[in-house]
PDB file of N, CA and C in Angstrom:
ATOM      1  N   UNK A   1     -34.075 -10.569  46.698  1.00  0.00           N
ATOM      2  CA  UNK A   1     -32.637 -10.394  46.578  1.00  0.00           C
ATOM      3  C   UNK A   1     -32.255  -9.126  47.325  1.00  0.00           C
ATOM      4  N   UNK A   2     -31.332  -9.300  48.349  1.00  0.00           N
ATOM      5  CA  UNK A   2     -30.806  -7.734  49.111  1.00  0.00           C
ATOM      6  C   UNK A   2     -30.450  -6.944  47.879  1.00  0.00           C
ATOM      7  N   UNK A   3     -29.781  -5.548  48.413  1.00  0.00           N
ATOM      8  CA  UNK A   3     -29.624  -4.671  47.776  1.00  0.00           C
ATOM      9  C   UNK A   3     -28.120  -5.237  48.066  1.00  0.00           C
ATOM     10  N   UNK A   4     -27.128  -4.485  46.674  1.00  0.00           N
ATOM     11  CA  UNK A   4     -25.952  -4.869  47.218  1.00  0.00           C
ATOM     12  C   UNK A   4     -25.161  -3.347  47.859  1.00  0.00           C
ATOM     13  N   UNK A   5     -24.150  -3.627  48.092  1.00  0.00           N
ATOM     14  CA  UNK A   5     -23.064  -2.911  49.060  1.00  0.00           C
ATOM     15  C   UNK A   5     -22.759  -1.974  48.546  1.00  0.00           C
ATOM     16  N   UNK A   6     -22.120  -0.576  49.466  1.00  0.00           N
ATOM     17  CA  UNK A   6     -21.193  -0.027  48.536  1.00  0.00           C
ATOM     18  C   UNK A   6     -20.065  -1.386  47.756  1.00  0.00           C
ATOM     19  N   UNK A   7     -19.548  -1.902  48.813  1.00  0.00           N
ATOM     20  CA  UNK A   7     -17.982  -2.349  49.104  1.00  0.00           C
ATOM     21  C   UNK A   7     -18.234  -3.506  47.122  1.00  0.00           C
ATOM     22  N   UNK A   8     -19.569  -3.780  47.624  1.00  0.00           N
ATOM     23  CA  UNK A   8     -19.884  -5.098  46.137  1.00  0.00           C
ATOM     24  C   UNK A   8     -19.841  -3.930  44.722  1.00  0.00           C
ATOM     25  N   UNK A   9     -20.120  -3.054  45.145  1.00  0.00           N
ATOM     26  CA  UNK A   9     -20.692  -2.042  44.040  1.00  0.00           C
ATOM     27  C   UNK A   9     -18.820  -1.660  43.475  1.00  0.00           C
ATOM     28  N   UNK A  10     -18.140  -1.149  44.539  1.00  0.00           N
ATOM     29  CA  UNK A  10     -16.773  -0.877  44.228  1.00  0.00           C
ATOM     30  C   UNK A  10     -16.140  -1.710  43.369  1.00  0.00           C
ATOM     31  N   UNK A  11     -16.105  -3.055  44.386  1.00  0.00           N
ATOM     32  CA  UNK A  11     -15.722  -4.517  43.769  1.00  0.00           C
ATOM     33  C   UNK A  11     -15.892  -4.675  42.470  1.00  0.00           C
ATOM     34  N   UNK A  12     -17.142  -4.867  41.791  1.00  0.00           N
ATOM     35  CA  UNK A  12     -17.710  -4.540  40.431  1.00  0.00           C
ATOM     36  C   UNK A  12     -17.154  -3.736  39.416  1.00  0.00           C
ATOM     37  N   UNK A  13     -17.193  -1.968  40.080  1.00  0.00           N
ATOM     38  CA  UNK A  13     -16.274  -1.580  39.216  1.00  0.00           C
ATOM     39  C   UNK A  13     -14.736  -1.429  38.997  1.00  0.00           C
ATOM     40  N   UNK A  14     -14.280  -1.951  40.175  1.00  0.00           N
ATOM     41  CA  UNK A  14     -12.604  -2.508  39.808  1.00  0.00           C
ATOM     42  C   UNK A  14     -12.835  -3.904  38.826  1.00  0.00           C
ATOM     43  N   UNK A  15     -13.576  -4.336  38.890  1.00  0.00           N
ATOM     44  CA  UNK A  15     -13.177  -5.951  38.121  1.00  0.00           C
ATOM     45  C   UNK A  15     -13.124  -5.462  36.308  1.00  0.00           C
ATOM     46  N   UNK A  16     -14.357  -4.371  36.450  1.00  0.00           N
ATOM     47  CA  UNK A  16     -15.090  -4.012  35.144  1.00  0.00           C
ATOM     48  C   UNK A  16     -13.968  -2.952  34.675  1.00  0.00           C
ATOM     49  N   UNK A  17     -13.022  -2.384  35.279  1.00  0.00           N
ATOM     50  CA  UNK A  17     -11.725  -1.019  34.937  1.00  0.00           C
ATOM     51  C   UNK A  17     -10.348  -2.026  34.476  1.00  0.00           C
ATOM     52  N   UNK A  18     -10.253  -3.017  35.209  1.00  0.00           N
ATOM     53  CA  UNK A  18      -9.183  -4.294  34.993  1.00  0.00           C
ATOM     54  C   UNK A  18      -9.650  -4.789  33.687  1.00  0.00           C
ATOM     55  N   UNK A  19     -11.069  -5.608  33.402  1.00  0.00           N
ATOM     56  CA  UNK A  19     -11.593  -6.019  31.724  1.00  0.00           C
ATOM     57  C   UNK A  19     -11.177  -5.213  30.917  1.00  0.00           C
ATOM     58  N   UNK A  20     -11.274  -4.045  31.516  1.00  0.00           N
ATOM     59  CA  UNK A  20     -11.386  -3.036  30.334  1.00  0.00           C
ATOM     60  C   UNK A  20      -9.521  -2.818  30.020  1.00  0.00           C
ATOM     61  N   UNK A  21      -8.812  -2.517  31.078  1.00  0.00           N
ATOM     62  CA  UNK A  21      -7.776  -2.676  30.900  1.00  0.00           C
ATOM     63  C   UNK A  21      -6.516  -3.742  30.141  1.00  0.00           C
ATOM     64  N   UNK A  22      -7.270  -4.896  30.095  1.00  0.00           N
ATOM     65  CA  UNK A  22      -6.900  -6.168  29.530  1.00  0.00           C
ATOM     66  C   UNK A  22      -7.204  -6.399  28.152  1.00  0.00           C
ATOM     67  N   UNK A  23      -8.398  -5.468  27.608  1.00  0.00           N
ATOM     68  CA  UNK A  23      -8.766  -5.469  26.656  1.00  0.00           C
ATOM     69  C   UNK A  23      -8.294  -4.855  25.742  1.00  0.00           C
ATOM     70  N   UNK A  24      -7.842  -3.604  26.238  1.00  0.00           N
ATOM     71  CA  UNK A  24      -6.988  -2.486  25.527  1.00  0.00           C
ATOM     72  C   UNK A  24      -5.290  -3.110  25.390  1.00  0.00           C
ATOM     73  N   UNK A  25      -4.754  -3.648  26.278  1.00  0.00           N
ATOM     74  CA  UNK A  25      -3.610  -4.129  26.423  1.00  0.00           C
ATOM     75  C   UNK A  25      -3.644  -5.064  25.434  1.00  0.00           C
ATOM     76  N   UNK A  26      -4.522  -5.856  25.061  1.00  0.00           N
ATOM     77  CA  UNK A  26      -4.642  -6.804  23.991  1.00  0.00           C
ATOM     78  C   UNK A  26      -5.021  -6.173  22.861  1.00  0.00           C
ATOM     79  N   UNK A  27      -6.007  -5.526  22.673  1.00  0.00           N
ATOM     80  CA  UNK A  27      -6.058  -4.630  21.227  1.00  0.00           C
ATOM     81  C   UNK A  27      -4.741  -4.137  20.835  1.00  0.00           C
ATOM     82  N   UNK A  28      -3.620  -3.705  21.901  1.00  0.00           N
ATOM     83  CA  UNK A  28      -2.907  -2.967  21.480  1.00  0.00           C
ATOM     84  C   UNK A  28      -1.600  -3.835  21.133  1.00  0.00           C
ATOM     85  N   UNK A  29      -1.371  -4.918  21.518  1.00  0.00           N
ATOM     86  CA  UNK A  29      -0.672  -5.524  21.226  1.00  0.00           C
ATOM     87  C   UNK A  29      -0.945  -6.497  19.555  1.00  0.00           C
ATOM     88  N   UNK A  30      -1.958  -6.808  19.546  1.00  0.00           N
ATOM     89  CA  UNK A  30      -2.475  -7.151  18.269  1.00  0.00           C
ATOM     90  C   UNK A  30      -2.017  -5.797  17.411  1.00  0.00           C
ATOM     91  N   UNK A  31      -2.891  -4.871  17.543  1.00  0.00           N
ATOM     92  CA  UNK A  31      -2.163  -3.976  16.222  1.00  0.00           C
ATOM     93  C   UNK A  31      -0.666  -3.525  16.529  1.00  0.00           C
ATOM     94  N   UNK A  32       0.164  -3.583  17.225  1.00  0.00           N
ATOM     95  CA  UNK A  32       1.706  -3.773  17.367  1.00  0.00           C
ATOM     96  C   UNK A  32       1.877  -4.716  16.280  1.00  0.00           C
ATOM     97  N   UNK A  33       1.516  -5.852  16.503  1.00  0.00           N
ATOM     98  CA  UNK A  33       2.461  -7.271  15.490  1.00  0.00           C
ATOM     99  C   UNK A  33       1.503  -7.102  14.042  1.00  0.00           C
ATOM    100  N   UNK A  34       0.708  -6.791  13.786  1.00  0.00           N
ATOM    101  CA  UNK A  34      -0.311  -6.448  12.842  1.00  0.00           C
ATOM    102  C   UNK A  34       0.956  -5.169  11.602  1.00  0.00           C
ATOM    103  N   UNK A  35       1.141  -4.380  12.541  1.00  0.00           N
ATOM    104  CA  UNK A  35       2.065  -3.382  12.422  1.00  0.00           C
ATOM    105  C   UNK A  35       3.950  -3.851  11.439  1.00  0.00           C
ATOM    106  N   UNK A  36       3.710  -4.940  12.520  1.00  0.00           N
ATOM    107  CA  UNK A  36       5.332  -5.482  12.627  1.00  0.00           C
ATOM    108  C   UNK A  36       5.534  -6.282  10.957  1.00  0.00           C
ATOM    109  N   UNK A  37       4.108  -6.935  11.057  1.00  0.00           N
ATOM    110  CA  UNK A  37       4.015  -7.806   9.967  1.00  0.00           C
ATOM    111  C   UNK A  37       4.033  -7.067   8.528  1.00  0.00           C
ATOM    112  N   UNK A  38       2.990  -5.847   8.308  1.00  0.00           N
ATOM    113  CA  UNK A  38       2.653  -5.057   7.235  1.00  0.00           C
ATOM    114  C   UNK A  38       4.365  -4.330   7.159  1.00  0.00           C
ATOM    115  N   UNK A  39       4.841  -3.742   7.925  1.00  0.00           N
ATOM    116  CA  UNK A  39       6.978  -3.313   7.781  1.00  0.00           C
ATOM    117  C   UNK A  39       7.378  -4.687   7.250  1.00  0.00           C
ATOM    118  N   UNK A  40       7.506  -5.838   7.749  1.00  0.00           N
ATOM    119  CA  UNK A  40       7.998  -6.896   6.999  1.00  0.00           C
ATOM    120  C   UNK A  40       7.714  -7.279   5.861  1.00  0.00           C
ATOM    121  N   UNK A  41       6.199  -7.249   5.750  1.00  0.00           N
ATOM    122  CA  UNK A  41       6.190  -7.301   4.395  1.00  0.00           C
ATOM    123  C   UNK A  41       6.537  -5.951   2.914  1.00  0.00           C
ATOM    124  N   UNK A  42       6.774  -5.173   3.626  1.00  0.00           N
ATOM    125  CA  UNK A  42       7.130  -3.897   2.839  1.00  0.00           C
ATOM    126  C   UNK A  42       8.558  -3.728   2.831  1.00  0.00           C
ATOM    127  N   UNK A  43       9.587  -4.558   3.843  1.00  0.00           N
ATOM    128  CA  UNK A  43      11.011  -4.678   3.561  1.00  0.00           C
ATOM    129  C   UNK A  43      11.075  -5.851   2.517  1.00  0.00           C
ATOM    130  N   UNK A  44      10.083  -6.731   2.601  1.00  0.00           N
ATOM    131  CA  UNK A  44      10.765  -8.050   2.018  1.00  0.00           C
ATOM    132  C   UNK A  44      10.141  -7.658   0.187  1.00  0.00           C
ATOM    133  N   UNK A  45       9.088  -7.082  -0.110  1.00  0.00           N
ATOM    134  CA  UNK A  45       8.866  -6.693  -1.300  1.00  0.00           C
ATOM    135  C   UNK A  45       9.290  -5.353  -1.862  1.00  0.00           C
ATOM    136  N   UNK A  46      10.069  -4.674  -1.223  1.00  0.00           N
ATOM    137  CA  UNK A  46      10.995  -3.802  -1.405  1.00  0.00           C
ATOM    138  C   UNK A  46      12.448  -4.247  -2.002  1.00  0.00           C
ATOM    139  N   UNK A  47      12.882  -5.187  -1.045  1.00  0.00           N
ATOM    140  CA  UNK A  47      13.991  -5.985  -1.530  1.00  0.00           C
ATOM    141  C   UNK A  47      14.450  -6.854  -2.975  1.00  0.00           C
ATOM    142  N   UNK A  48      12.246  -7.471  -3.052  1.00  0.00           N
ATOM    143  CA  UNK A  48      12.673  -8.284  -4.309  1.00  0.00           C
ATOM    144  C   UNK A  48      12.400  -7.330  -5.612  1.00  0.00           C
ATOM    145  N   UNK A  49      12.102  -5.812  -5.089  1.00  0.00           N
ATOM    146  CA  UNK A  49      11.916  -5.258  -6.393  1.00  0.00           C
ATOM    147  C   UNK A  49      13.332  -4.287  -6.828  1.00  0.00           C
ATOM    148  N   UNK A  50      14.069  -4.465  -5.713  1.00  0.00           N
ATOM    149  CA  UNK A  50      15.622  -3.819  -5.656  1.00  0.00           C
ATOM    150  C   UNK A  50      16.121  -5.128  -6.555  1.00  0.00           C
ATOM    151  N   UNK A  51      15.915  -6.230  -6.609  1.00  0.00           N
ATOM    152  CA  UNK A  51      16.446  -7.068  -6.520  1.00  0.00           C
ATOM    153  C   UNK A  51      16.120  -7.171  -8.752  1.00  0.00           C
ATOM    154  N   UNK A  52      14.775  -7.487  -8.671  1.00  0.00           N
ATOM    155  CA  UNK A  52      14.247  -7.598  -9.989  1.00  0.00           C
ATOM    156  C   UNK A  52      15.051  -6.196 -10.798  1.00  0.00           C
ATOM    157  N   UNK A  53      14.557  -5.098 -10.636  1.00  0.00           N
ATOM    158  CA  UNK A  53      15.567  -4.067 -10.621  1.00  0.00           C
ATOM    159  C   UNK A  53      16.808  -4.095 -11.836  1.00  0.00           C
ATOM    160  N   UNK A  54      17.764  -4.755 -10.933  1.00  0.00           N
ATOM    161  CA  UNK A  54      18.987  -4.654 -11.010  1.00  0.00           C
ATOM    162  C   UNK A  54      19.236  -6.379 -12.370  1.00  0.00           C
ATOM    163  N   UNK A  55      18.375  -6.443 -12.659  1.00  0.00           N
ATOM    164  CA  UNK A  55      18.306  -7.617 -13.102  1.00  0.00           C
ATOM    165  C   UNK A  55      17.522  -7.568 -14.599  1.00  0.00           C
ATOM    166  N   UNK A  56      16.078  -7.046 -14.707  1.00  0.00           N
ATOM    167  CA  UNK A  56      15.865  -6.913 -15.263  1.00  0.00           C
ATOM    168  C   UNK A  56      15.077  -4.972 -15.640  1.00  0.00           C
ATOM    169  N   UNK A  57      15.375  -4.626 -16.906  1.00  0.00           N
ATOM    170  CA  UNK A  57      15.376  -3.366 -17.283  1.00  0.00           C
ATOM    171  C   UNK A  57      13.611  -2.722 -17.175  1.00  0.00           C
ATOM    172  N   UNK A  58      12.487  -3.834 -17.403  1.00  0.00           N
ATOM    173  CA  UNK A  58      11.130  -3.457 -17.073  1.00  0.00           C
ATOM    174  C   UNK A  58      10.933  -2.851 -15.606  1.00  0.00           C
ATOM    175  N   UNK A  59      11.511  -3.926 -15.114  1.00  0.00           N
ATOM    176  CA  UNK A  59      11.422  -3.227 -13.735  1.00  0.00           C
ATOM    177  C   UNK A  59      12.630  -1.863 -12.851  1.00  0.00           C
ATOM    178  N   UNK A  60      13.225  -2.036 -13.524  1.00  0.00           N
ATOM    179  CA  UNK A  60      14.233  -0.463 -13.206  1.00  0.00           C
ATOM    180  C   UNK A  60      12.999   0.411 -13.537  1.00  0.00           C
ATOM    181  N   UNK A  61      12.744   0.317 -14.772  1.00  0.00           N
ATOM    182  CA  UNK A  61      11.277   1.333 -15.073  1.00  0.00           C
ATOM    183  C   UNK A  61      10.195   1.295 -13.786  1.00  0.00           C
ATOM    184  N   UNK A  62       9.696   0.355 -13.450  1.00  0.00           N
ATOM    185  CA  UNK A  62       8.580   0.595 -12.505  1.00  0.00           C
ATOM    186  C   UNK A  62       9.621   1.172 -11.058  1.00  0.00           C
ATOM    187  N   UNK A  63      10.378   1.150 -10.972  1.00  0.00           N
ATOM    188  CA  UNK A  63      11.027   1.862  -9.663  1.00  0.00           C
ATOM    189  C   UNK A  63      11.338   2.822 -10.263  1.00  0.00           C
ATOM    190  N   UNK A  64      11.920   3.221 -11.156  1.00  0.00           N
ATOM    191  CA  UNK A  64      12.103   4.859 -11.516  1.00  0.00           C
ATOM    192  C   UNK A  64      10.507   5.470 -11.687  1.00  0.00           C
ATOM    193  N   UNK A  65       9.426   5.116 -12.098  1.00  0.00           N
ATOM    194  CA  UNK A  65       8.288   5.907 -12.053  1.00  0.00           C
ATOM    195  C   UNK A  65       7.910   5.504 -10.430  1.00  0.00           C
ATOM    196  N   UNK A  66       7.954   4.665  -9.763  1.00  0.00           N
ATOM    197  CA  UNK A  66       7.672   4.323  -8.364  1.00  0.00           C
ATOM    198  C   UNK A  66       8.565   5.647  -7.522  1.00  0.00           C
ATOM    199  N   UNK A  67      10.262   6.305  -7.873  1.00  0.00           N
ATOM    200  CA  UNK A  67      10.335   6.960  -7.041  1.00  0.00           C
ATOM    201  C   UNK A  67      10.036   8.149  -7.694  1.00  0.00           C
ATOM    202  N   UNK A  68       9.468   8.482  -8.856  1.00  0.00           N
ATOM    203  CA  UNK A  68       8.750   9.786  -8.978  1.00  0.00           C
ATOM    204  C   UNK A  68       7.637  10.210  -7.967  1.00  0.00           C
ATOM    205  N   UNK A  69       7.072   9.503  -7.409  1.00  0.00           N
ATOM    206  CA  UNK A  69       6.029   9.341  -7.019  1.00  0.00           C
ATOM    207  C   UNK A  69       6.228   9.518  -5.021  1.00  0.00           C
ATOM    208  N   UNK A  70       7.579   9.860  -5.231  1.00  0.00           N
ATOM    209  CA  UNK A  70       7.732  10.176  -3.685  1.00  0.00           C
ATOM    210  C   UNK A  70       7.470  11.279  -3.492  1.00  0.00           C
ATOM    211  N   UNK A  71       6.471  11.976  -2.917  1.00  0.00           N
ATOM    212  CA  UNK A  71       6.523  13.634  -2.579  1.00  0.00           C
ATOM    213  C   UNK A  71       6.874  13.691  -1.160  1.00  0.00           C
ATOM    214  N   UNK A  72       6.746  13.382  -0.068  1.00  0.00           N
ATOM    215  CA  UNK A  72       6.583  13.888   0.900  1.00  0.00           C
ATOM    216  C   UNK A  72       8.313  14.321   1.271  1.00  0.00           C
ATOM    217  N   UNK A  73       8.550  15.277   1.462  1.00  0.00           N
ATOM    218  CA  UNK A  73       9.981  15.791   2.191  1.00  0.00           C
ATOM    219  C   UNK A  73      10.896  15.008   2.952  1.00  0.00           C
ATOM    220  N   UNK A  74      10.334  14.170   3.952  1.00  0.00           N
ATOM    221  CA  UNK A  74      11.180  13.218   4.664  1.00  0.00           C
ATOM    222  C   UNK A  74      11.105  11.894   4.023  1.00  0.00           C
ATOM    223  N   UNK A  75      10.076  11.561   2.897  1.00  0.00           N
ATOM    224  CA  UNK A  75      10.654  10.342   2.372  1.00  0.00           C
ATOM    225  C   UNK A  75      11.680  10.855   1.291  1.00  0.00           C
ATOM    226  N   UNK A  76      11.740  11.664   0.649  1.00  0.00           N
ATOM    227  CA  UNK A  76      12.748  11.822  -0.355  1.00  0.00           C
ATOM    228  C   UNK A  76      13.606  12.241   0.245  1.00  0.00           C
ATOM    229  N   UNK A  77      14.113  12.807   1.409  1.00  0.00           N
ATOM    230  CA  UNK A  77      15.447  12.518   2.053  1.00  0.00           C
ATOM    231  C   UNK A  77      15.881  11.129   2.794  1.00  0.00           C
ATOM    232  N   UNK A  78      15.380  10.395   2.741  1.00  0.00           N
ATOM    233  CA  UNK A  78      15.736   8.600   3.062  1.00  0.00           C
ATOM    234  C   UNK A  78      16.189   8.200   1.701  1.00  0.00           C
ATOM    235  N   UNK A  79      16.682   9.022   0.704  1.00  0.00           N
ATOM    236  CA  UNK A  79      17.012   8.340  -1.007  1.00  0.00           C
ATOM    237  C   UNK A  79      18.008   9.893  -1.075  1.00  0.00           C
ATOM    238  N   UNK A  80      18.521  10.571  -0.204  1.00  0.00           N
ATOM    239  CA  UNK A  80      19.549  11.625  -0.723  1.00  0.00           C
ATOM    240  C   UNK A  80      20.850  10.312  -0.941  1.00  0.00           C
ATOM    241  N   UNK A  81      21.073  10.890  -1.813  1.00  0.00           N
ATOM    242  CA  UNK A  81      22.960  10.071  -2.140  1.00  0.00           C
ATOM    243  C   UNK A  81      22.274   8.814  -2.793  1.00  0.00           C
ATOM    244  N   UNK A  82      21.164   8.359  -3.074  1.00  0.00           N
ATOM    245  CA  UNK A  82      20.972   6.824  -3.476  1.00  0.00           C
ATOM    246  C   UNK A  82      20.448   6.597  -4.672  1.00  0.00           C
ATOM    247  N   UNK A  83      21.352   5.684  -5.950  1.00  0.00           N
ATOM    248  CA  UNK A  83      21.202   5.437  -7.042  1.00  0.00           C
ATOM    249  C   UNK A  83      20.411   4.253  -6.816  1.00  0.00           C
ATOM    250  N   UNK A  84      19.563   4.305  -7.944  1.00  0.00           N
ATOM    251  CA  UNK A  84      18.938   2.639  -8.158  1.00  0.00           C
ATOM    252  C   UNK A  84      19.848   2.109  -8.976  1.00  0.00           C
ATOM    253  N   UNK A  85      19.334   0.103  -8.533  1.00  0.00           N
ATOM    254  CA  UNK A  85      20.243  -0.265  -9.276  1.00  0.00           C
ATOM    255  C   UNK A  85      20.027  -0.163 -10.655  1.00  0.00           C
ATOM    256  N   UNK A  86      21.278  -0.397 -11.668  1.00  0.00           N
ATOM    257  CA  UNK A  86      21.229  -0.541 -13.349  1.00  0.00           C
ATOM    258  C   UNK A  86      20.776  -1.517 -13.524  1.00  0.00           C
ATOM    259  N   UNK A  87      20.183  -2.255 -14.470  1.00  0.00           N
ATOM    260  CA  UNK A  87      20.526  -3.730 -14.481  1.00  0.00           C
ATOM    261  C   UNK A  87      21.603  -4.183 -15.715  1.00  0.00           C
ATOM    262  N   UNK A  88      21.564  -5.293 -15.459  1.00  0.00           N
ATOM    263  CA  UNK A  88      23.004  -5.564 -15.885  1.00  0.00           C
ATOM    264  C   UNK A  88      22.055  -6.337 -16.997  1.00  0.00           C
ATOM    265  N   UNK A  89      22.726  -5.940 -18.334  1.00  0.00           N
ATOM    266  CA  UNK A  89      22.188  -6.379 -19.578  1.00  0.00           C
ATOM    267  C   UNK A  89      23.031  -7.746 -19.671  1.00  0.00           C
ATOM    268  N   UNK A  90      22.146  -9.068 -19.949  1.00  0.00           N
ATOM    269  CA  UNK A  90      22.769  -9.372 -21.075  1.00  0.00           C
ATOM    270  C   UNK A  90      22.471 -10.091 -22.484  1.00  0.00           C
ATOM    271  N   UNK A  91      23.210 -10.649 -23.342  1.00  0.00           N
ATOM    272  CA  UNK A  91      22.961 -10.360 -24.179  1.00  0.00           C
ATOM    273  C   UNK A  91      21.715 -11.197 -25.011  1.00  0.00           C
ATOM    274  N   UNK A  92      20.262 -11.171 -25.262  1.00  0.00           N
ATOM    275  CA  UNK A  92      19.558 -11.761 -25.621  1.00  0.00           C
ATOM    276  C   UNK A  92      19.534 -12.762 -26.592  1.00  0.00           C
ATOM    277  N   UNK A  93      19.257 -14.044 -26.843  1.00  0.00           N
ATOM    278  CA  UNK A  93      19.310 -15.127 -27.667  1.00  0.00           C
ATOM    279  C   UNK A  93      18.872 -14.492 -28.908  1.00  0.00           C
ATOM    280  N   UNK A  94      19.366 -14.793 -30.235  1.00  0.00           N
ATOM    281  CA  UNK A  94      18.850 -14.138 -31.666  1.00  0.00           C
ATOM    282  C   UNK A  94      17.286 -14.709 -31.981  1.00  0.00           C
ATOM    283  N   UNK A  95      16.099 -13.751 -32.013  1.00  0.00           N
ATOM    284  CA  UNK A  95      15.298 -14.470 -32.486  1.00  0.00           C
ATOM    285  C   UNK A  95      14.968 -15.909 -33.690  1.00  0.00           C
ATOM    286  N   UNK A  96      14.943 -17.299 -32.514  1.00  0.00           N
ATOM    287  CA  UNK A  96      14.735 -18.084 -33.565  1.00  0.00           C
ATOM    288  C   UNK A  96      13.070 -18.958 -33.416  1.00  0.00           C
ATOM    289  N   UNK A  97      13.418 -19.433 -34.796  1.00  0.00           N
ATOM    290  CA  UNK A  97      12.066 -20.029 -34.420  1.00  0.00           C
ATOM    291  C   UNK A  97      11.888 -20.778 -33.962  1.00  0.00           C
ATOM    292  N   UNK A  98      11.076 -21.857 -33.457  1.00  0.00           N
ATOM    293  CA  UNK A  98      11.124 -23.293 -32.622  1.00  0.00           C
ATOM    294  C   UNK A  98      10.263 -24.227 -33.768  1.00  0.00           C
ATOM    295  N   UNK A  99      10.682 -25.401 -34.232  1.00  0.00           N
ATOM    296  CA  UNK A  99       9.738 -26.079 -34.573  1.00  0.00           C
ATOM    297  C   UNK A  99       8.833 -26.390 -34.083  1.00  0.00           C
ATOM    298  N   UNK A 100       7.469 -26.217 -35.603  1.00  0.00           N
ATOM    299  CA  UNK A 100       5.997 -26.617 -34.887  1.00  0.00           C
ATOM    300  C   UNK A 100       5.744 -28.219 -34.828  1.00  0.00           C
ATOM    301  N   UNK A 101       5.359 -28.451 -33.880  1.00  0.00           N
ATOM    302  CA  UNK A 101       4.889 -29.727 -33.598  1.00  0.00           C
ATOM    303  C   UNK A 101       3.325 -29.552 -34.278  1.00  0.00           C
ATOM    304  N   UNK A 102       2.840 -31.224 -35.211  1.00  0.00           N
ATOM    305  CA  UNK A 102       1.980 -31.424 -35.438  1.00  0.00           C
ATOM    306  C   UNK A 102       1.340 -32.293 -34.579  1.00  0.00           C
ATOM    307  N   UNK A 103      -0.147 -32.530 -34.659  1.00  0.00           N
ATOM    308  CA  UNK A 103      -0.727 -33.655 -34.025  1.00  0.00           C
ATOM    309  C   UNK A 103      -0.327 -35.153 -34.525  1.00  0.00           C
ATOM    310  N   UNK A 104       0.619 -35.460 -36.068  1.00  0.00           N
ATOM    311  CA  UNK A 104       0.973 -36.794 -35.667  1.00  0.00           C
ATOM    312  C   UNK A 104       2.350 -36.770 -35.442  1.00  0.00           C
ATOM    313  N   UNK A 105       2.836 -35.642 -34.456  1.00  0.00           N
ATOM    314  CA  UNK A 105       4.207 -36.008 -34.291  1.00  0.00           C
ATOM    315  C   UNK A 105       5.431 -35.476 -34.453  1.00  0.00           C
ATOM    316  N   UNK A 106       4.969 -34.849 -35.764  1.00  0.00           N
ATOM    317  CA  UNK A 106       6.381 -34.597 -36.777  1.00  0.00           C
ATOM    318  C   UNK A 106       6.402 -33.301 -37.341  1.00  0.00           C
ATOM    319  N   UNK A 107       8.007 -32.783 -36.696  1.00  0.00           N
ATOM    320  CA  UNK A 107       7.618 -31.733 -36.589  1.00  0.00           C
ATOM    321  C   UNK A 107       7.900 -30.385 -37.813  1.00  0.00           C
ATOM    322  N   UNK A 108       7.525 -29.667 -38.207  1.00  0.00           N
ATOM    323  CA  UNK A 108       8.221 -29.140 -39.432  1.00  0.00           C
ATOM    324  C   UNK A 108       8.789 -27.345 -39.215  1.00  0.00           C
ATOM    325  N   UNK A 109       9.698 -27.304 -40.038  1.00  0.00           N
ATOM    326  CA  UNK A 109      10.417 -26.471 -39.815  1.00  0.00           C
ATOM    327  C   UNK A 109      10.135 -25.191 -40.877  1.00  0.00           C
TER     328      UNK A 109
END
């Protein structure tokens, strides 16, 4: 087998600087949408806990200890001026009992 060229030797390492270039361009685009996806999913479960929230009073609790838990300086200025929601009570059914159903049927009270 000859020896090869400069010119083959060059050739080689342009093809091998381009792979490499294509490779990175693709790594980097993968963790872009990787990126895009993990923000989406942190708006959209953000939303349903704004949402639960305002709805029910357990969860006002886990967002009020959730924004204790903000320290860093620039996230607790993204919440200057901002109330969570209340939730809106209402008024619970009077504890009753349900009749027990037996195995032949009938049910007693």
């Amino acid at each position: 087998m000859p020896l090869p060229s400069p010119e083959q030797i060059a050739k080689a390492r342009l093809q091998a600087e381009q792979a490499k270039a294509r490779l990175h361009a693709l790594e980097a685009r993968f963790s872009e949408a990787e990126r895009k996806k993990d923000t989406r999913r942190k708006i959209i479960l953000g939303g349903l806990l704004l949402d639960a929230a305002s709805k029910d009073e357990r969860y006002a609790k886990v967002l009020a200890a959730l924004m204790q838990r903000v320290d860093r300086d620039n996230d607790r200025k993204a919440f200057d001026g901002w109330e969570p929601p209340t939730p809106v009570t209402t008024p619970q059914p009077a504890n009753t009992i349900a009749p027990v159903s037996t195995p032949d049927g009938q049910g007693h009270d």
